[in-house]
Each structure stands twice: as C-alpha cells, then as structure tokens.
N, C-alpha and C. Protein backbone atom coordinates (compact mmCIF):
# COMPACT_ATOMS: atom_id res chain seq x y z
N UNK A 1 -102.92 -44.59 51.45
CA UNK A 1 -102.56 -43.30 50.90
C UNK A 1 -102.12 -43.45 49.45
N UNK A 2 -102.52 -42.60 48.96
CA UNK A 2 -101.41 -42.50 47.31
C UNK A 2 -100.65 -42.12 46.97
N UNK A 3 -99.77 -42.61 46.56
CA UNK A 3 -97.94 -42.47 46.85
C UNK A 3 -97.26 -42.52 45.38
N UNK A 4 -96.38 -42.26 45.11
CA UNK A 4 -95.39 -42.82 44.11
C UNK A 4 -94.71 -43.08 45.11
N UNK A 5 -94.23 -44.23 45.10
CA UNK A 5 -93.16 -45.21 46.18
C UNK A 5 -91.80 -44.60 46.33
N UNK A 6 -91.81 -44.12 47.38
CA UNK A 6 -90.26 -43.49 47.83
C UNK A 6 -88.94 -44.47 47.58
N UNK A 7 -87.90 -43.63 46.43
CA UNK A 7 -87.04 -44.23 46.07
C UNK A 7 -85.96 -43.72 46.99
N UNK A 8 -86.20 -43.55 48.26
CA UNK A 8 -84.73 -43.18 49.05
C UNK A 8 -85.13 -43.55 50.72
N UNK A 9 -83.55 -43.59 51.32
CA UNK A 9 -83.74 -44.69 52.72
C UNK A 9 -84.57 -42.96 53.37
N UNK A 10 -85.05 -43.30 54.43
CA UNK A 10 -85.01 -42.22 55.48
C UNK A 10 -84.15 -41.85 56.30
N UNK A 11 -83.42 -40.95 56.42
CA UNK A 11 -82.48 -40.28 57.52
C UNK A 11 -82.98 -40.74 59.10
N UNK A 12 -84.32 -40.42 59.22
CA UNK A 12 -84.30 -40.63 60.83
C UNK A 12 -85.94 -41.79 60.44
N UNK A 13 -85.64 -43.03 60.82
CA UNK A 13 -86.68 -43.98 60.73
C UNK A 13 -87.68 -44.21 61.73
N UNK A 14 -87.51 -44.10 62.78
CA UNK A 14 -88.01 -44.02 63.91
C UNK A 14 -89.43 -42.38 63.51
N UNK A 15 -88.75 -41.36 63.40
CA UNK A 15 -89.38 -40.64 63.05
C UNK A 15 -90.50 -40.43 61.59
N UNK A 16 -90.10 -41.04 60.81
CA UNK A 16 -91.03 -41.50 59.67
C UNK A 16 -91.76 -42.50 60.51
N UNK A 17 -91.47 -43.27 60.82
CA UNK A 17 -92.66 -44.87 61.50
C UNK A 17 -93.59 -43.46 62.55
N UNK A 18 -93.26 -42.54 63.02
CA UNK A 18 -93.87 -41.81 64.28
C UNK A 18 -95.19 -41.09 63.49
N UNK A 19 -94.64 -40.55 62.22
CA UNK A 19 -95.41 -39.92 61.44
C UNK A 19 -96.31 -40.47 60.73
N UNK A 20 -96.25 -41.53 60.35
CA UNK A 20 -96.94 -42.22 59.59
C UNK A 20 -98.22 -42.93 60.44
N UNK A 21 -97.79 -43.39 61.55
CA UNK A 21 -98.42 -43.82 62.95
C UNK A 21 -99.76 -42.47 63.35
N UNK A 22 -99.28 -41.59 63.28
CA UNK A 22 -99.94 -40.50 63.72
C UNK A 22 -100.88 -40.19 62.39
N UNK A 23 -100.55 -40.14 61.50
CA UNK A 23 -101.28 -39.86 60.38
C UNK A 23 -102.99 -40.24 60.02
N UNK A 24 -103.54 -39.16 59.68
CA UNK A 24 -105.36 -39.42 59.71
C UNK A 24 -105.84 -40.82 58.40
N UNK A 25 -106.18 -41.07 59.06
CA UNK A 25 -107.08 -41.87 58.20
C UNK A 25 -107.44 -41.71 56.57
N UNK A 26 -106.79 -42.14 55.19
CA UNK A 26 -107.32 -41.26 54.34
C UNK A 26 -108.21 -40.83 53.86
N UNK A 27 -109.37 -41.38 53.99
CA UNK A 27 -110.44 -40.69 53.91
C UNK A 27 -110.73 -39.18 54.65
N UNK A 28 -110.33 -39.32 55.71
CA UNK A 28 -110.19 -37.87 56.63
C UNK A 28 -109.35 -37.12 56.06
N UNK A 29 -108.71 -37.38 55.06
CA UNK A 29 -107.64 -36.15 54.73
C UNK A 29 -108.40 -36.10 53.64
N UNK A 30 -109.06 -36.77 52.84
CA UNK A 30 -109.78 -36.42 51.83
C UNK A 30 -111.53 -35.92 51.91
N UNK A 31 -111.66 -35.71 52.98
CA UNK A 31 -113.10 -35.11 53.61
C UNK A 31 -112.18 -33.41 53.63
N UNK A 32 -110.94 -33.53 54.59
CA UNK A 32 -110.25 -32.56 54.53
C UNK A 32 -109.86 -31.35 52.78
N UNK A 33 -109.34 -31.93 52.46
CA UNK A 33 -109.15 -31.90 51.15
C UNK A 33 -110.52 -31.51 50.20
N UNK A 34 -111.13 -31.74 50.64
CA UNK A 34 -112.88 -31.56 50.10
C UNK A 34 -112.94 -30.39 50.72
N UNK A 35 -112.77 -30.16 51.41
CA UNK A 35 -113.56 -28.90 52.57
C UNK A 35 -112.75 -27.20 52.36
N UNK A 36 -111.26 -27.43 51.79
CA UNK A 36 -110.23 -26.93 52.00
C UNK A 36 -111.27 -26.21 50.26
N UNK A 37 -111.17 -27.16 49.28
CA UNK A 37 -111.57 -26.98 47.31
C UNK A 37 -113.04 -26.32 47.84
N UNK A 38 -113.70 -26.60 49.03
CA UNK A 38 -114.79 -25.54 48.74
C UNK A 38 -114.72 -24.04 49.24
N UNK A 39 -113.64 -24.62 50.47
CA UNK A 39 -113.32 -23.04 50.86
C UNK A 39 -111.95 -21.89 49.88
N UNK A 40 -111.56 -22.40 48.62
CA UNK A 40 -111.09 -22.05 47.63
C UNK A 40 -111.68 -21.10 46.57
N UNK A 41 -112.88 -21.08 46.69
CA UNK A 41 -113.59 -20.76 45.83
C UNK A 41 -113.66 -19.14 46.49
N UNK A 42 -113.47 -18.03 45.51
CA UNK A 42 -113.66 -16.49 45.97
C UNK A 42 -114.75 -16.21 46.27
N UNK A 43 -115.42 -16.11 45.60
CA UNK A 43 -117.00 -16.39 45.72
C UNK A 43 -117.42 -17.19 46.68
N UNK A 44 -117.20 -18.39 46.94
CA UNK A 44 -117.97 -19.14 48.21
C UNK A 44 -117.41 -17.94 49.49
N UNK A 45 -116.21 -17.82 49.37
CA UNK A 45 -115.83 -17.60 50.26
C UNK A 45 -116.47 -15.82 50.78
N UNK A 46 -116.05 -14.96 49.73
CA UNK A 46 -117.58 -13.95 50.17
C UNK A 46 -118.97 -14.02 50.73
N UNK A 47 -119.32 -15.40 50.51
CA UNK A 47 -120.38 -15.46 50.84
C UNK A 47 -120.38 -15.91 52.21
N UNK A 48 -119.62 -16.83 52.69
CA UNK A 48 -119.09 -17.25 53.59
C UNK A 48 -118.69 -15.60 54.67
N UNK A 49 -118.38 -15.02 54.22
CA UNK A 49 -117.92 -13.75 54.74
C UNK A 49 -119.69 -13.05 54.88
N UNK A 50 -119.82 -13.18 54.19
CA UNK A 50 -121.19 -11.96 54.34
C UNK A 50 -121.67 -12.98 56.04
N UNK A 51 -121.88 -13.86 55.54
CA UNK A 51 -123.22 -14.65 56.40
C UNK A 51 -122.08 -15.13 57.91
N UNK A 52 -120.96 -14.83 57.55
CA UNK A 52 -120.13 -14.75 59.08
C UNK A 52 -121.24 -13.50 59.67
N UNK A 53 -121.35 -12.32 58.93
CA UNK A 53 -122.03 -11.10 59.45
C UNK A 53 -123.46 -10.90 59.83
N UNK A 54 -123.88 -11.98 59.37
CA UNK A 54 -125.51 -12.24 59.56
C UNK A 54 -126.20 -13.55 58.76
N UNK A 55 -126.87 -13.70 59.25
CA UNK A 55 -128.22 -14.87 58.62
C UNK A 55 -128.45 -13.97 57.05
N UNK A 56 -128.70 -14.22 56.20
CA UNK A 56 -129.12 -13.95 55.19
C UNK A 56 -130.04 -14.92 54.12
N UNK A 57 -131.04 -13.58 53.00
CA UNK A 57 -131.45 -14.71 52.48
C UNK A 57 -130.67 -14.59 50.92
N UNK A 58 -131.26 -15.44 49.65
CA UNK A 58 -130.29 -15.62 48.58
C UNK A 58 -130.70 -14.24 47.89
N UNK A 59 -131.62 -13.61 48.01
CA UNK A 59 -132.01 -12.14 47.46
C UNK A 59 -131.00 -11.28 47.90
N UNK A 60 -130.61 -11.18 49.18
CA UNK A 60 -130.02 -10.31 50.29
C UNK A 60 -128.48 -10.74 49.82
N UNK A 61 -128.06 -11.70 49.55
CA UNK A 61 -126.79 -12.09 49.40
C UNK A 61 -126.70 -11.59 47.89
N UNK A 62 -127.22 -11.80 46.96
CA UNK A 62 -127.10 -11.61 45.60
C UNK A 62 -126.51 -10.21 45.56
N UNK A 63 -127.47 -9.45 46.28
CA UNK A 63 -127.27 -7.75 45.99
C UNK A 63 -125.77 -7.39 46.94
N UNK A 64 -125.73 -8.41 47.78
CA UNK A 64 -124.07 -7.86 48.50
C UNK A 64 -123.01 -8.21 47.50
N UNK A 65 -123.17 -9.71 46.88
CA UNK A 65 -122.32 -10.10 45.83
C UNK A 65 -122.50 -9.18 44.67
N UNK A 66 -124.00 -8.50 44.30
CA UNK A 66 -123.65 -8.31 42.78
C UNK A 66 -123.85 -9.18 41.99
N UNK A 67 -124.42 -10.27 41.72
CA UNK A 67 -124.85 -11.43 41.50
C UNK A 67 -125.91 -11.80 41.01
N UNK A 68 -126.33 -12.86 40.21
CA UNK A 68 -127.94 -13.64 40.18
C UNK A 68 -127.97 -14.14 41.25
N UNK A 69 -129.47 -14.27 41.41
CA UNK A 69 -129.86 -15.06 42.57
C UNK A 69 -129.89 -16.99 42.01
N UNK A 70 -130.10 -16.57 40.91
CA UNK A 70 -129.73 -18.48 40.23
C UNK A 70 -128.07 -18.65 40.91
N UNK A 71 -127.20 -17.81 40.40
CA UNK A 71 -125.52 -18.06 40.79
C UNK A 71 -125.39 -18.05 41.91
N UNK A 72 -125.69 -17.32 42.97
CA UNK A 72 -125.73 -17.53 44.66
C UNK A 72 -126.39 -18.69 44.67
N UNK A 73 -127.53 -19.11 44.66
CA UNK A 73 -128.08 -20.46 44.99
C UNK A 73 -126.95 -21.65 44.51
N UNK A 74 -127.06 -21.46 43.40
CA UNK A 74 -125.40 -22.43 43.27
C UNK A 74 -124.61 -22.64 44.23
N UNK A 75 -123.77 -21.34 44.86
CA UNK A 75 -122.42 -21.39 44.93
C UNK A 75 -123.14 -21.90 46.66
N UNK A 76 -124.53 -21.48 47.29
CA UNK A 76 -125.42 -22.09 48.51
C UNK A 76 -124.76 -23.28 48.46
N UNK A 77 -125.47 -23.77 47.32
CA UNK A 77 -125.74 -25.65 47.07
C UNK A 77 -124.74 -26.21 47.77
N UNK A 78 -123.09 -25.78 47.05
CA UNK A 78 -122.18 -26.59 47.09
C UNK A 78 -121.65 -26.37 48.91
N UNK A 79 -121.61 -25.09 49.28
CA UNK A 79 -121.39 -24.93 50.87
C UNK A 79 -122.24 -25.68 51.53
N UNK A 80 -123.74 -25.82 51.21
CA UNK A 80 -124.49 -26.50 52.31
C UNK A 80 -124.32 -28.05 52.29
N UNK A 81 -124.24 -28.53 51.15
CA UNK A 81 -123.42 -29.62 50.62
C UNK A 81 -122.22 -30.18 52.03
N UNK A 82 -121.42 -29.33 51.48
CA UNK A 82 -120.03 -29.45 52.38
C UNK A 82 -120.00 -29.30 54.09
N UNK A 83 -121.40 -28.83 54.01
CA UNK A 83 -121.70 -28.62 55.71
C UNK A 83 -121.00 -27.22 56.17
N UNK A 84 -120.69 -26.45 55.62
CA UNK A 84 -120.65 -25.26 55.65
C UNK A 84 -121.25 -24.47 56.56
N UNK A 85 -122.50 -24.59 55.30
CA UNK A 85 -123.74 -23.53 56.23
C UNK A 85 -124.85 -24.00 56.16
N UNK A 86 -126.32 -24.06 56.72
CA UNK A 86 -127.16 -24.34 56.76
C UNK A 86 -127.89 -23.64 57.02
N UNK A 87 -129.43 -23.89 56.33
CA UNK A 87 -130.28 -23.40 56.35
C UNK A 87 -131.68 -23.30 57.40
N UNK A 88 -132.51 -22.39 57.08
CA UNK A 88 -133.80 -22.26 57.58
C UNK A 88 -134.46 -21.99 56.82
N UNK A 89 -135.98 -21.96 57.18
CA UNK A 89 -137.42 -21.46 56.14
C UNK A 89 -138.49 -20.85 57.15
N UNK A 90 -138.39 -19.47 56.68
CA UNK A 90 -139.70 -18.86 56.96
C UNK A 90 -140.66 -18.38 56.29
N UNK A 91 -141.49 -18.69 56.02
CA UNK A 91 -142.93 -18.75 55.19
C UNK A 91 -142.05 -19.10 53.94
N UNK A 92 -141.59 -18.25 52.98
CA UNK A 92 -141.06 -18.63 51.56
C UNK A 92 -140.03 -18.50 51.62
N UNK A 93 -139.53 -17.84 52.50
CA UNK A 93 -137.97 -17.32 52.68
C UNK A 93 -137.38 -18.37 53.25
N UNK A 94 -135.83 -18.61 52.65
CA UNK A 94 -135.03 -19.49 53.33
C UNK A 94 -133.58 -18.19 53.99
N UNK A 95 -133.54 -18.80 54.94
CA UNK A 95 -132.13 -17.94 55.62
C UNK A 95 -131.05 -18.86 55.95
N UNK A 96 -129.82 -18.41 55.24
CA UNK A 96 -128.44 -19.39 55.45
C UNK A 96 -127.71 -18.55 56.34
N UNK A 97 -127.14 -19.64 57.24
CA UNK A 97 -126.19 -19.15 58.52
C UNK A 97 -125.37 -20.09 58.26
N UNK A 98 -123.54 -19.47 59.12
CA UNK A 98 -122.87 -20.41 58.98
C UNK A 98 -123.48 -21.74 59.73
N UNK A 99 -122.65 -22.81 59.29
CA UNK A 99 -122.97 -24.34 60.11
C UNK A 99 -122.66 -24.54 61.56
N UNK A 100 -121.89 -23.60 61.95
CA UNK A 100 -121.16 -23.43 63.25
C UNK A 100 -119.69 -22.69 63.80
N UNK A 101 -119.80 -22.61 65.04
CA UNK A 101 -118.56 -21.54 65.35
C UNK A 101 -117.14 -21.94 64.16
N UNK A 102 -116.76 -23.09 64.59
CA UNK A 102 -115.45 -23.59 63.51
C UNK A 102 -115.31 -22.67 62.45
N UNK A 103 -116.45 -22.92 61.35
CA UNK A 103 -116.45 -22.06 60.34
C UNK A 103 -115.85 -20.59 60.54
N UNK A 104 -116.25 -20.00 61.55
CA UNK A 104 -115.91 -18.39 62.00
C UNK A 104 -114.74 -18.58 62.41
N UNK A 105 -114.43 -19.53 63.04
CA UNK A 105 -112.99 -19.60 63.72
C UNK A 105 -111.71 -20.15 62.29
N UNK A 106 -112.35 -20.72 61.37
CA UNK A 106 -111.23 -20.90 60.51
C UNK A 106 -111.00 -19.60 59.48
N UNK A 107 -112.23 -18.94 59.57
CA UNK A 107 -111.95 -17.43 58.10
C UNK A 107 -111.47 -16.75 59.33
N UNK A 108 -111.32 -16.70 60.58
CA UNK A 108 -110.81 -15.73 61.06
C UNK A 108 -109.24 -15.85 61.26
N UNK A 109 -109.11 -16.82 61.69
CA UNK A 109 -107.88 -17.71 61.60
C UNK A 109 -107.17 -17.49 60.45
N UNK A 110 -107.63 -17.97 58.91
CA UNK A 110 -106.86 -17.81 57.58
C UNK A 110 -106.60 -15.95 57.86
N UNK A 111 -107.75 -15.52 58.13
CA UNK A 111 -107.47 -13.79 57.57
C UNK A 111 -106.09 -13.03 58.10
N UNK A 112 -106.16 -13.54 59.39
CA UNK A 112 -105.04 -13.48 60.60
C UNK A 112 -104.05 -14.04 59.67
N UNK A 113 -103.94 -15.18 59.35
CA UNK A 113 -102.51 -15.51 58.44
C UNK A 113 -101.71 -14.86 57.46
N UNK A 114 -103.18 -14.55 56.63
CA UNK A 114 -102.62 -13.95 55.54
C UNK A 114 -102.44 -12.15 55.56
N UNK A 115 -102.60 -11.99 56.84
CA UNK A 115 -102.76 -10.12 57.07
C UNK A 115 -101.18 -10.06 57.49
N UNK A 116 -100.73 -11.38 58.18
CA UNK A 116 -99.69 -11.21 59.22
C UNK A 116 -97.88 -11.68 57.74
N UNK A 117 -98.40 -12.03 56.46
CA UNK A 117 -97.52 -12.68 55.74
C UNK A 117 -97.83 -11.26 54.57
C-alpha cells in the first residue's frame, strides 16, 4: 500500500492487525479506484443512465446527450475499456448495453444514497 508511515501507537492493536489482515489486495483497490474515476465522470455517467434504459446506438445516444457522435464514442471508449458496457454489431450498427446486472445495481444503489442524504 502507499502510506506516509504512521507517526502514532494505535489505541486498539489487535484491531488495526484485524484490518489490515482483511484488507484487498492493492491492486484490487486500485482496479477499484479505476472503476470508481470512470464512474465520476457526468457524462459517462448519463450515458451509463441512458443505456441502463436500453441498448443503444452512438447516433441514438448523441441526440439523448446533445452531443457529437465523435464525443460519445469517446466517452464509449473509456466505459467499454473499464468493462462497463459492451458492445454488439449489426450490419453497421454497433449497440452498447450495460456489461451486466452490477452496473444497474451500483447507479441504483448510488441514486438511493444520494436521494436519501
């Protein structure tokens, strides 16, 4: 992990050794941490919202965003990237869906948080 080295004892030691024990792998917190900076983005995250609502293609998304279709393909790239969402192809058309339930279950989850604060 990356630390600046703790300049003080711990109150309960047993419980720091418990936590630290339990603690992910860092790379997993930094896959985490990756996933968290793409779902940051307002924009990804509309889009992310539209295509919770349906399969869409980057034409179809542009006009919900308001958008180029060059700038949606972008903001695609970096979600499909991240495993987000993924794609299909029919004849010329590509259609992006989320990557899987999770995805639906975490924007529904955050929305719930932040409706309830």
């Amino acid at each position: 992990m990356i630390g600046t080295h703790c300049d003080c004892k711990p109150k309960n030691t047993e419980l720091v050794q418990k936590v630290k024990e339990n603690m992910p792998a860092f790379d997993e917190i930094m896959n985490l941490s990756d996933f968290f900076k793409v779902m940051g983005d307002s924009t990804r995250l509309q889009l992310l919202l539209s295509l919770q609502q349906s399969e869409m293609c980057v034409s179809d998304l542009a006009n919900v965003l308001d958008m180029t279709k060059s700038a949606v393909s972008h903001q695609l790239k970096a979600l499909r990237l991240s495993k987000l969402i993924k794609s299909r192809k029919e004849g010329k058309t590509v259609y992006y869906s989320l990557d899987d339930e999770h995805i639906e279950t975490i924007l529904g989850m955050a929305f719930d948080h932040t409706k309830e604060h």
